[in-house]
PDB file of N, CA and C in Angstrom:
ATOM      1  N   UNK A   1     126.935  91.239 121.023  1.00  0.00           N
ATOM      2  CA  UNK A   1     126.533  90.542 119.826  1.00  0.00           C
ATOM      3  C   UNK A   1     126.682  91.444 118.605  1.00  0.00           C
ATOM      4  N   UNK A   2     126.252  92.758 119.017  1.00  0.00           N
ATOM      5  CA  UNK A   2     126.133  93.638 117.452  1.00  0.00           C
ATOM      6  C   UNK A   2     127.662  93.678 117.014  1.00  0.00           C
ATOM      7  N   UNK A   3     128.890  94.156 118.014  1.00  0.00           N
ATOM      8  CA  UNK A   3     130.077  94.067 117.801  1.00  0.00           C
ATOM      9  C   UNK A   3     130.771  93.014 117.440  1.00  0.00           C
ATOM     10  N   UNK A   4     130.130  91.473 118.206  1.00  0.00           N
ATOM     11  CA  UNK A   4     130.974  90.465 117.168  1.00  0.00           C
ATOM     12  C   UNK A   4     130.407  90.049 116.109  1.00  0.00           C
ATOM     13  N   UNK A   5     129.329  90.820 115.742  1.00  0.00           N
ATOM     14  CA  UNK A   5     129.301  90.461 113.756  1.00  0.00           C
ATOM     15  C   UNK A   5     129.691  91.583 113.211  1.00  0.00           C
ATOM     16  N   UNK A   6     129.492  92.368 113.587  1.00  0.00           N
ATOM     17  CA  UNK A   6     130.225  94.076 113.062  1.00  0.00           C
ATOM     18  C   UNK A   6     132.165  92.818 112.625  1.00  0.00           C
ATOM     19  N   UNK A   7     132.481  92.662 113.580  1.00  0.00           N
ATOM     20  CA  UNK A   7     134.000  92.311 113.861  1.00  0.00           C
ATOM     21  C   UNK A   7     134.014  90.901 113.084  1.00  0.00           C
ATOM     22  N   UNK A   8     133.412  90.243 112.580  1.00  0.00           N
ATOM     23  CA  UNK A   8     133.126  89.127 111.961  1.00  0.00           C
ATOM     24  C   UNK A   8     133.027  89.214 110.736  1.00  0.00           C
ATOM     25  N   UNK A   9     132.333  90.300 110.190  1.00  0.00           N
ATOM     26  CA  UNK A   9     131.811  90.737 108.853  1.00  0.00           C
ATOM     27  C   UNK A   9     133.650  91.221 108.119  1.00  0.00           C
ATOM     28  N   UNK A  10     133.681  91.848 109.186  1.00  0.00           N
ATOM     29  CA  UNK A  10     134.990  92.884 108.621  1.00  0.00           C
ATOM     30  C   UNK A  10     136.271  91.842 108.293  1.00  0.00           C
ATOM     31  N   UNK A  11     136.413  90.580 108.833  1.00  0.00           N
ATOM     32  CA  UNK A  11     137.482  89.717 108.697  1.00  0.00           C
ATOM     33  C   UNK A  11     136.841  88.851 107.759  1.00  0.00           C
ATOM     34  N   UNK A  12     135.375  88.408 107.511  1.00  0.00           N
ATOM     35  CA  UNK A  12     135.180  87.705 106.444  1.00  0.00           C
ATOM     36  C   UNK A  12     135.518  88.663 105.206  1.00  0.00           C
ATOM     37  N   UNK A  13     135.452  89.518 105.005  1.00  0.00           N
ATOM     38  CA  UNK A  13     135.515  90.792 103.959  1.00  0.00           C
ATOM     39  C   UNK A  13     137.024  90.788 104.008  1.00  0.00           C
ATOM     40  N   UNK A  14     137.477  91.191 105.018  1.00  0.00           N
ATOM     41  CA  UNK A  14     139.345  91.854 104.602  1.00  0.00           C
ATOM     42  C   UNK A  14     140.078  90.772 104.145  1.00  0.00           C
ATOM     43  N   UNK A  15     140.199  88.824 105.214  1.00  0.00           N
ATOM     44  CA  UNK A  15     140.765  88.625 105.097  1.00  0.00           C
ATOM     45  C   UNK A  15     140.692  87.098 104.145  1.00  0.00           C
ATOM     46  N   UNK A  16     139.349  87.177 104.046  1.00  0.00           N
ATOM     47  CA  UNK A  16     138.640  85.988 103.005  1.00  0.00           C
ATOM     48  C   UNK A  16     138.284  86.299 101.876  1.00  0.00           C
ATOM     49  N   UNK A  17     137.946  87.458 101.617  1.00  0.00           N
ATOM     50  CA  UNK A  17     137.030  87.972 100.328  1.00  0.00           C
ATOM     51  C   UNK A  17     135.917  87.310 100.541  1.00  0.00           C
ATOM     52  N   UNK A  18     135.057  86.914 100.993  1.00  0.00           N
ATOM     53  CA  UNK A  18     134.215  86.232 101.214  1.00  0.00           C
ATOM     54  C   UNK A  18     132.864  86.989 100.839  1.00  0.00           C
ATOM     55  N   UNK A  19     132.823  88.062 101.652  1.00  0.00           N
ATOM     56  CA  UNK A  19     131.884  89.108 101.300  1.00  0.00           C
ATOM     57  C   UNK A  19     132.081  90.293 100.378  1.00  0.00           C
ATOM     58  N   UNK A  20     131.608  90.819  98.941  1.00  0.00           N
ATOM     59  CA  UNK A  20     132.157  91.188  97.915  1.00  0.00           C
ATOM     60  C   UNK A  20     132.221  92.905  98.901  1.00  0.00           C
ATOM     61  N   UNK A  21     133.270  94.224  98.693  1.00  0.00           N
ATOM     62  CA  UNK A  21     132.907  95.096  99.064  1.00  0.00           C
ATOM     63  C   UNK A  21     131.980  95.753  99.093  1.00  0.00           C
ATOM     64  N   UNK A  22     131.193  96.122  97.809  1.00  0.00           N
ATOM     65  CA  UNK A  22     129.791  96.873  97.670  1.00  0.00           C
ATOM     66  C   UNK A  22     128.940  96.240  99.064  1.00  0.00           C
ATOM     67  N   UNK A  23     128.800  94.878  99.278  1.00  0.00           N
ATOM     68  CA  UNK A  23     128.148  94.401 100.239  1.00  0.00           C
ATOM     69  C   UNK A  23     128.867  95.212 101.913  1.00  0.00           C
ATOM     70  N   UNK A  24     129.742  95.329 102.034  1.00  0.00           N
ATOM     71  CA  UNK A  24     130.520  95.814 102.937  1.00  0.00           C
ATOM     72  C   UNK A  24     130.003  97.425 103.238  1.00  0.00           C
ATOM     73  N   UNK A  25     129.717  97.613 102.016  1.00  0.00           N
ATOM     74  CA  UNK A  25     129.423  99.469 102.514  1.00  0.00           C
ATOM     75  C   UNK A  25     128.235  99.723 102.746  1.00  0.00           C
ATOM     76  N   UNK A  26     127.452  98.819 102.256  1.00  0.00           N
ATOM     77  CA  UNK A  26     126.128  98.364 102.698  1.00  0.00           C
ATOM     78  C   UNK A  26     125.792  98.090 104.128  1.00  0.00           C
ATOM     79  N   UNK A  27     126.360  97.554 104.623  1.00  0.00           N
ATOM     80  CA  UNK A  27     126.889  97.193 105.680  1.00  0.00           C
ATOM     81  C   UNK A  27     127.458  98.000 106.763  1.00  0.00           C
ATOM     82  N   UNK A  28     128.384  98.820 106.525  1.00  0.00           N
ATOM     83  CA  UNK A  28     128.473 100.152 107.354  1.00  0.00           C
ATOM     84  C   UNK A  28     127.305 100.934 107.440  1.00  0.00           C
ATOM     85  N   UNK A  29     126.455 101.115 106.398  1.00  0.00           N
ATOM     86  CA  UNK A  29     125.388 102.167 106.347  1.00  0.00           C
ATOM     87  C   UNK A  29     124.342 101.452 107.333  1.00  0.00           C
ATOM     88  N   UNK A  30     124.287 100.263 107.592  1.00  0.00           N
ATOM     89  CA  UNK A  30     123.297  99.242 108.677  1.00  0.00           C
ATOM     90  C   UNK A  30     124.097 100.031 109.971  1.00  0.00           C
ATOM     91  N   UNK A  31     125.445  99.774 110.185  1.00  0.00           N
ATOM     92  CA  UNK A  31     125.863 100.140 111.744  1.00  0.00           C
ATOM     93  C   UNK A  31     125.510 101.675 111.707  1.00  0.00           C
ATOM     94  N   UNK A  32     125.647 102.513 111.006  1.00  0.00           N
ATOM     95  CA  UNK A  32     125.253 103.570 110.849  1.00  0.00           C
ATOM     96  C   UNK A  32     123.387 104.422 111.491  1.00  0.00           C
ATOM     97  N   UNK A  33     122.381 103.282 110.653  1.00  0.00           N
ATOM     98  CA  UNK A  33     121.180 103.759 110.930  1.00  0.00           C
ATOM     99  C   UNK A  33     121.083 103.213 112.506  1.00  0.00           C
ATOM    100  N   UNK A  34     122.170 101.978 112.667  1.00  0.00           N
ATOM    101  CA  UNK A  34     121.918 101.473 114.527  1.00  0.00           C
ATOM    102  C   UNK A  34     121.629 102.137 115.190  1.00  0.00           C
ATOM    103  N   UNK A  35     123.186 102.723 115.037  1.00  0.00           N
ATOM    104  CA  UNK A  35     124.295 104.255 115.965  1.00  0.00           C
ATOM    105  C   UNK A  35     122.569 105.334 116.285  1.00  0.00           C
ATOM    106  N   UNK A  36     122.052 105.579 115.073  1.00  0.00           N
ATOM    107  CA  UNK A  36     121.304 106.392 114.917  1.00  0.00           C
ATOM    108  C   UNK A  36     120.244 106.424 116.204  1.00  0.00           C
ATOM    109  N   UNK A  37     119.631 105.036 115.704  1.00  0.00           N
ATOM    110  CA  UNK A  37     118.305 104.109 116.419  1.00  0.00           C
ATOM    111  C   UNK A  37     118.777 104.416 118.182  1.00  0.00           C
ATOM    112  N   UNK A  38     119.666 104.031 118.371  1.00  0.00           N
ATOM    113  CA  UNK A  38     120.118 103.345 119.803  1.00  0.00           C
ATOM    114  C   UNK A  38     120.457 105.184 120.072  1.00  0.00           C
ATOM    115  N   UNK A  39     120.889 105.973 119.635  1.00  0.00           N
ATOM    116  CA  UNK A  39     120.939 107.171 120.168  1.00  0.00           C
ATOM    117  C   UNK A  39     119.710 107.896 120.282  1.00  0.00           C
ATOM    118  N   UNK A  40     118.836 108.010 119.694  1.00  0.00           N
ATOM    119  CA  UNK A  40     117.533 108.509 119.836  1.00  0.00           C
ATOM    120  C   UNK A  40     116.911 107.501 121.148  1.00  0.00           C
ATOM    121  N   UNK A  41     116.892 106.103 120.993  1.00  0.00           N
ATOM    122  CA  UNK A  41     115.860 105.611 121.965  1.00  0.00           C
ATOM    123  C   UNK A  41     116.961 105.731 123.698  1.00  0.00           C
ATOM    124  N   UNK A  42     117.813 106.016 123.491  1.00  0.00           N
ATOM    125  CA  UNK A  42     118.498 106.526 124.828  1.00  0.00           C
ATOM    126  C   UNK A  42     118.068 107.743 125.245  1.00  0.00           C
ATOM    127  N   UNK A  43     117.518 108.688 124.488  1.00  0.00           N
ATOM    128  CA  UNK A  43     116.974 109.910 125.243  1.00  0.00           C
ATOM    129  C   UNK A  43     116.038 110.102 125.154  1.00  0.00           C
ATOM    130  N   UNK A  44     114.940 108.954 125.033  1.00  0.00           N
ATOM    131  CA  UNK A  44     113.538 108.606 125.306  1.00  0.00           C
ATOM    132  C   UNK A  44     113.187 109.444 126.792  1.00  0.00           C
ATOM    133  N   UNK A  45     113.917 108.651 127.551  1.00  0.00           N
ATOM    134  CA  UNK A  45     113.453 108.994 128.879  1.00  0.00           C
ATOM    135  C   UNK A  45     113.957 109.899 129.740  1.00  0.00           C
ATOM    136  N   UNK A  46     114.720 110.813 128.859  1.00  0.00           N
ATOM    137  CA  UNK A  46     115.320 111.925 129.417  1.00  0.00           C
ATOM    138  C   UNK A  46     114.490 112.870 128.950  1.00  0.00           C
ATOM    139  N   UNK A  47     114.409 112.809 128.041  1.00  0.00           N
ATOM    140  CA  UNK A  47     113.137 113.991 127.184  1.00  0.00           C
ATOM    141  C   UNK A  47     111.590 113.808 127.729  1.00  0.00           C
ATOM    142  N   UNK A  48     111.343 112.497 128.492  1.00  0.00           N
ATOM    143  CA  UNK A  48     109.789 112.848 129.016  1.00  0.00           C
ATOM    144  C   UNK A  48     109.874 113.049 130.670  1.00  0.00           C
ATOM    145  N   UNK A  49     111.286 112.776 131.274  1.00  0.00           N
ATOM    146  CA  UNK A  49     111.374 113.286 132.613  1.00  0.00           C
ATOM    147  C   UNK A  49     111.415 114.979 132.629  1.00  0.00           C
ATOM    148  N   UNK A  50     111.866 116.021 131.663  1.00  0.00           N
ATOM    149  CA  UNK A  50     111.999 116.918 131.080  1.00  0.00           C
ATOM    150  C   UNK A  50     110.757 117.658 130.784  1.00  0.00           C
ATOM    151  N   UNK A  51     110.015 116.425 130.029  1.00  0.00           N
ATOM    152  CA  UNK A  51     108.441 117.429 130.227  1.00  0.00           C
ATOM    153  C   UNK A  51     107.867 117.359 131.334  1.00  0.00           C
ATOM    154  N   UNK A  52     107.696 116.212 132.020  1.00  0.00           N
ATOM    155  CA  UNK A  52     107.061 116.114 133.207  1.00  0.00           C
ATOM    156  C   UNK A  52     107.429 116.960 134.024  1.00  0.00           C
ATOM    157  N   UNK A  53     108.597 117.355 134.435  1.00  0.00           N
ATOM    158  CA  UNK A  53     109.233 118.432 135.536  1.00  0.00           C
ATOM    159  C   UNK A  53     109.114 119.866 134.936  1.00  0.00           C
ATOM    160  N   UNK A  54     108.904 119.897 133.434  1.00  0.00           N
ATOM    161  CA  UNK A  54     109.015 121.350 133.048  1.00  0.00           C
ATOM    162  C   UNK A  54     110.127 121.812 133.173  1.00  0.00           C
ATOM    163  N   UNK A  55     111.681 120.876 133.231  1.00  0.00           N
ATOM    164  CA  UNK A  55     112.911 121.441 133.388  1.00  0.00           C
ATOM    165  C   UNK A  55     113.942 120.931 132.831  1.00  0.00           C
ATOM    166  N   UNK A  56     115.355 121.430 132.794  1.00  0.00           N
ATOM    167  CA  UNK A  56     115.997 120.616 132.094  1.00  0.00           C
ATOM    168  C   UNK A  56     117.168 120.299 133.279  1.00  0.00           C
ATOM    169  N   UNK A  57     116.758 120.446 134.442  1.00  0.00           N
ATOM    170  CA  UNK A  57     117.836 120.162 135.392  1.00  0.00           C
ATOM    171  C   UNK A  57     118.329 118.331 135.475  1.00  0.00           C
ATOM    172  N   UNK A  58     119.779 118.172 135.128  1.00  0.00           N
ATOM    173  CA  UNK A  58     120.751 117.368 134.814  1.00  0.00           C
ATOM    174  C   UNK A  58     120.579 116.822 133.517  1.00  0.00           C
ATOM    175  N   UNK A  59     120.163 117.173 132.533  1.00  0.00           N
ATOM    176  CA  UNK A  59     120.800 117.156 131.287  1.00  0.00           C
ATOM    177  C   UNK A  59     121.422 117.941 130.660  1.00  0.00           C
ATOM    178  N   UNK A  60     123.174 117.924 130.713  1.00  0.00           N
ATOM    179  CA  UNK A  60     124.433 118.391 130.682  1.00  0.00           C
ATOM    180  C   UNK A  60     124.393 118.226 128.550  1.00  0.00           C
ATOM    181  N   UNK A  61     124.642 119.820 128.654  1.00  0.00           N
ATOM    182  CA  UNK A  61     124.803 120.366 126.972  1.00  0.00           C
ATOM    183  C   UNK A  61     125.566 119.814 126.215  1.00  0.00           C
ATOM    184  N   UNK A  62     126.852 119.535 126.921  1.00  0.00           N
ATOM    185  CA  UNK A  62     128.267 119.289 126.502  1.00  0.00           C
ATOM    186  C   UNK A  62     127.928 117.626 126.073  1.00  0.00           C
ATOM    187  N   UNK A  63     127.324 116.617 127.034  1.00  0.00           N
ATOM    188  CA  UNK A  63     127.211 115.512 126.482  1.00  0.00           C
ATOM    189  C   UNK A  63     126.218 115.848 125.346  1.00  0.00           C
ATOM    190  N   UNK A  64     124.791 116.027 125.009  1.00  0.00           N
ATOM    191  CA  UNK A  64     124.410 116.026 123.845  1.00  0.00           C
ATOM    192  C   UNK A  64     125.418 116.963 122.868  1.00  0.00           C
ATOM    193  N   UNK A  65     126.197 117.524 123.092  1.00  0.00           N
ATOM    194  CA  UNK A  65     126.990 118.393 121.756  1.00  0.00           C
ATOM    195  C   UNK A  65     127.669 116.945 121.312  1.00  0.00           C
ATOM    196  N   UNK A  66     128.440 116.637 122.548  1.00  0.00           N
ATOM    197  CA  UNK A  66     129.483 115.677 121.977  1.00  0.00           C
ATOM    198  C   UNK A  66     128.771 114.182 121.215  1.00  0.00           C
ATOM    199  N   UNK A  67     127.914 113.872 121.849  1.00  0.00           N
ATOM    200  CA  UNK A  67     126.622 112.883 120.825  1.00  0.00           C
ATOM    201  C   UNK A  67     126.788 112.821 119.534  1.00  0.00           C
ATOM    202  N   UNK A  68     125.864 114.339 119.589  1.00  0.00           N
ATOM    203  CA  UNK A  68     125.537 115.120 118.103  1.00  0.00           C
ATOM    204  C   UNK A  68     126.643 114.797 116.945  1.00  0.00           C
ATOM    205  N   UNK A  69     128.132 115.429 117.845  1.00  0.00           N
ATOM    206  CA  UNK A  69     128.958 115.314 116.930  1.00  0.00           C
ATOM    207  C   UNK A  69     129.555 113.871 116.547  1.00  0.00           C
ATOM    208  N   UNK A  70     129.686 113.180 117.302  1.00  0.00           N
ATOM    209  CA  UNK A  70     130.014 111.773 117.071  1.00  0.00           C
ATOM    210  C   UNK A  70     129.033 110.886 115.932  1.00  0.00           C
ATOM    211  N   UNK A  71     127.627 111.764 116.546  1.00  0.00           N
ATOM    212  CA  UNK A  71     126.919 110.644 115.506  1.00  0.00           C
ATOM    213  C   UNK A  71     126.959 111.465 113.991  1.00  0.00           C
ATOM    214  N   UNK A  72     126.946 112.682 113.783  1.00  0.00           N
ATOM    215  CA  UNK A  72     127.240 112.972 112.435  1.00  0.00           C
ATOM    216  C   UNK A  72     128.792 112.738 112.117  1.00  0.00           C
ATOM    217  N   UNK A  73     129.942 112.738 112.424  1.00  0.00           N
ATOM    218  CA  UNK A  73     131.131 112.255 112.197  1.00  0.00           C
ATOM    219  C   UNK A  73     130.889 110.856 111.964  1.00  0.00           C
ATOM    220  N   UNK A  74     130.080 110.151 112.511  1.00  0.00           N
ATOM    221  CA  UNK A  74     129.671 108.711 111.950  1.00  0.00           C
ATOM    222  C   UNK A  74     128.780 108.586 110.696  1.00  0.00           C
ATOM    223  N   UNK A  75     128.553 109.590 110.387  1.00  0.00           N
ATOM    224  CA  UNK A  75     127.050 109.142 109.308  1.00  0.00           C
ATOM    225  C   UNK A  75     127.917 109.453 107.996  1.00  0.00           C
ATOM    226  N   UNK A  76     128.720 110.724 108.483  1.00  0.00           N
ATOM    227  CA  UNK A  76     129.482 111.229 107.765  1.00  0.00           C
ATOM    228  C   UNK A  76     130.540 110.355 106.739  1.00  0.00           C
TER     229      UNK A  76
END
């Protein structure tokens, strides 16, 4: 659902004018705080299995680096 209005928005905008641009960048900055939202509440429950065990055994560095960087290359 989030992707077919993401994908909906963008063809009423490119190929209708329908939606003025300023509204459009507005609009990226919404998929933006999502990206944000939905990445934090995904490591809800990795971060309290973590306290509970007192460990960080199988949460792999390389995926949170690559996260990290994706989601600031997105905010960006």
């Amino acid at each position: 659902m989030f992707w077919t209005s993401a994908i909906g928005v963008y063809i009423l905008t490119v190929n209708f004018n329908v939606i003025p641009t300023s509204k459009l960048f507005n609009w990226v900055l919404y998929l933006g705080y999502v990206k944000i939202y939905i990445s934090v509440i995904k490591y809800i429950p990795q971060v309290y299995m973590n306290y509970i065990r007192k460990s960080t055994i199988g949460w792999s560095i390389f995926n949170i680096i690559l996260d990290f960087t994706g989601g600031f290359f997105s905010v960006l």
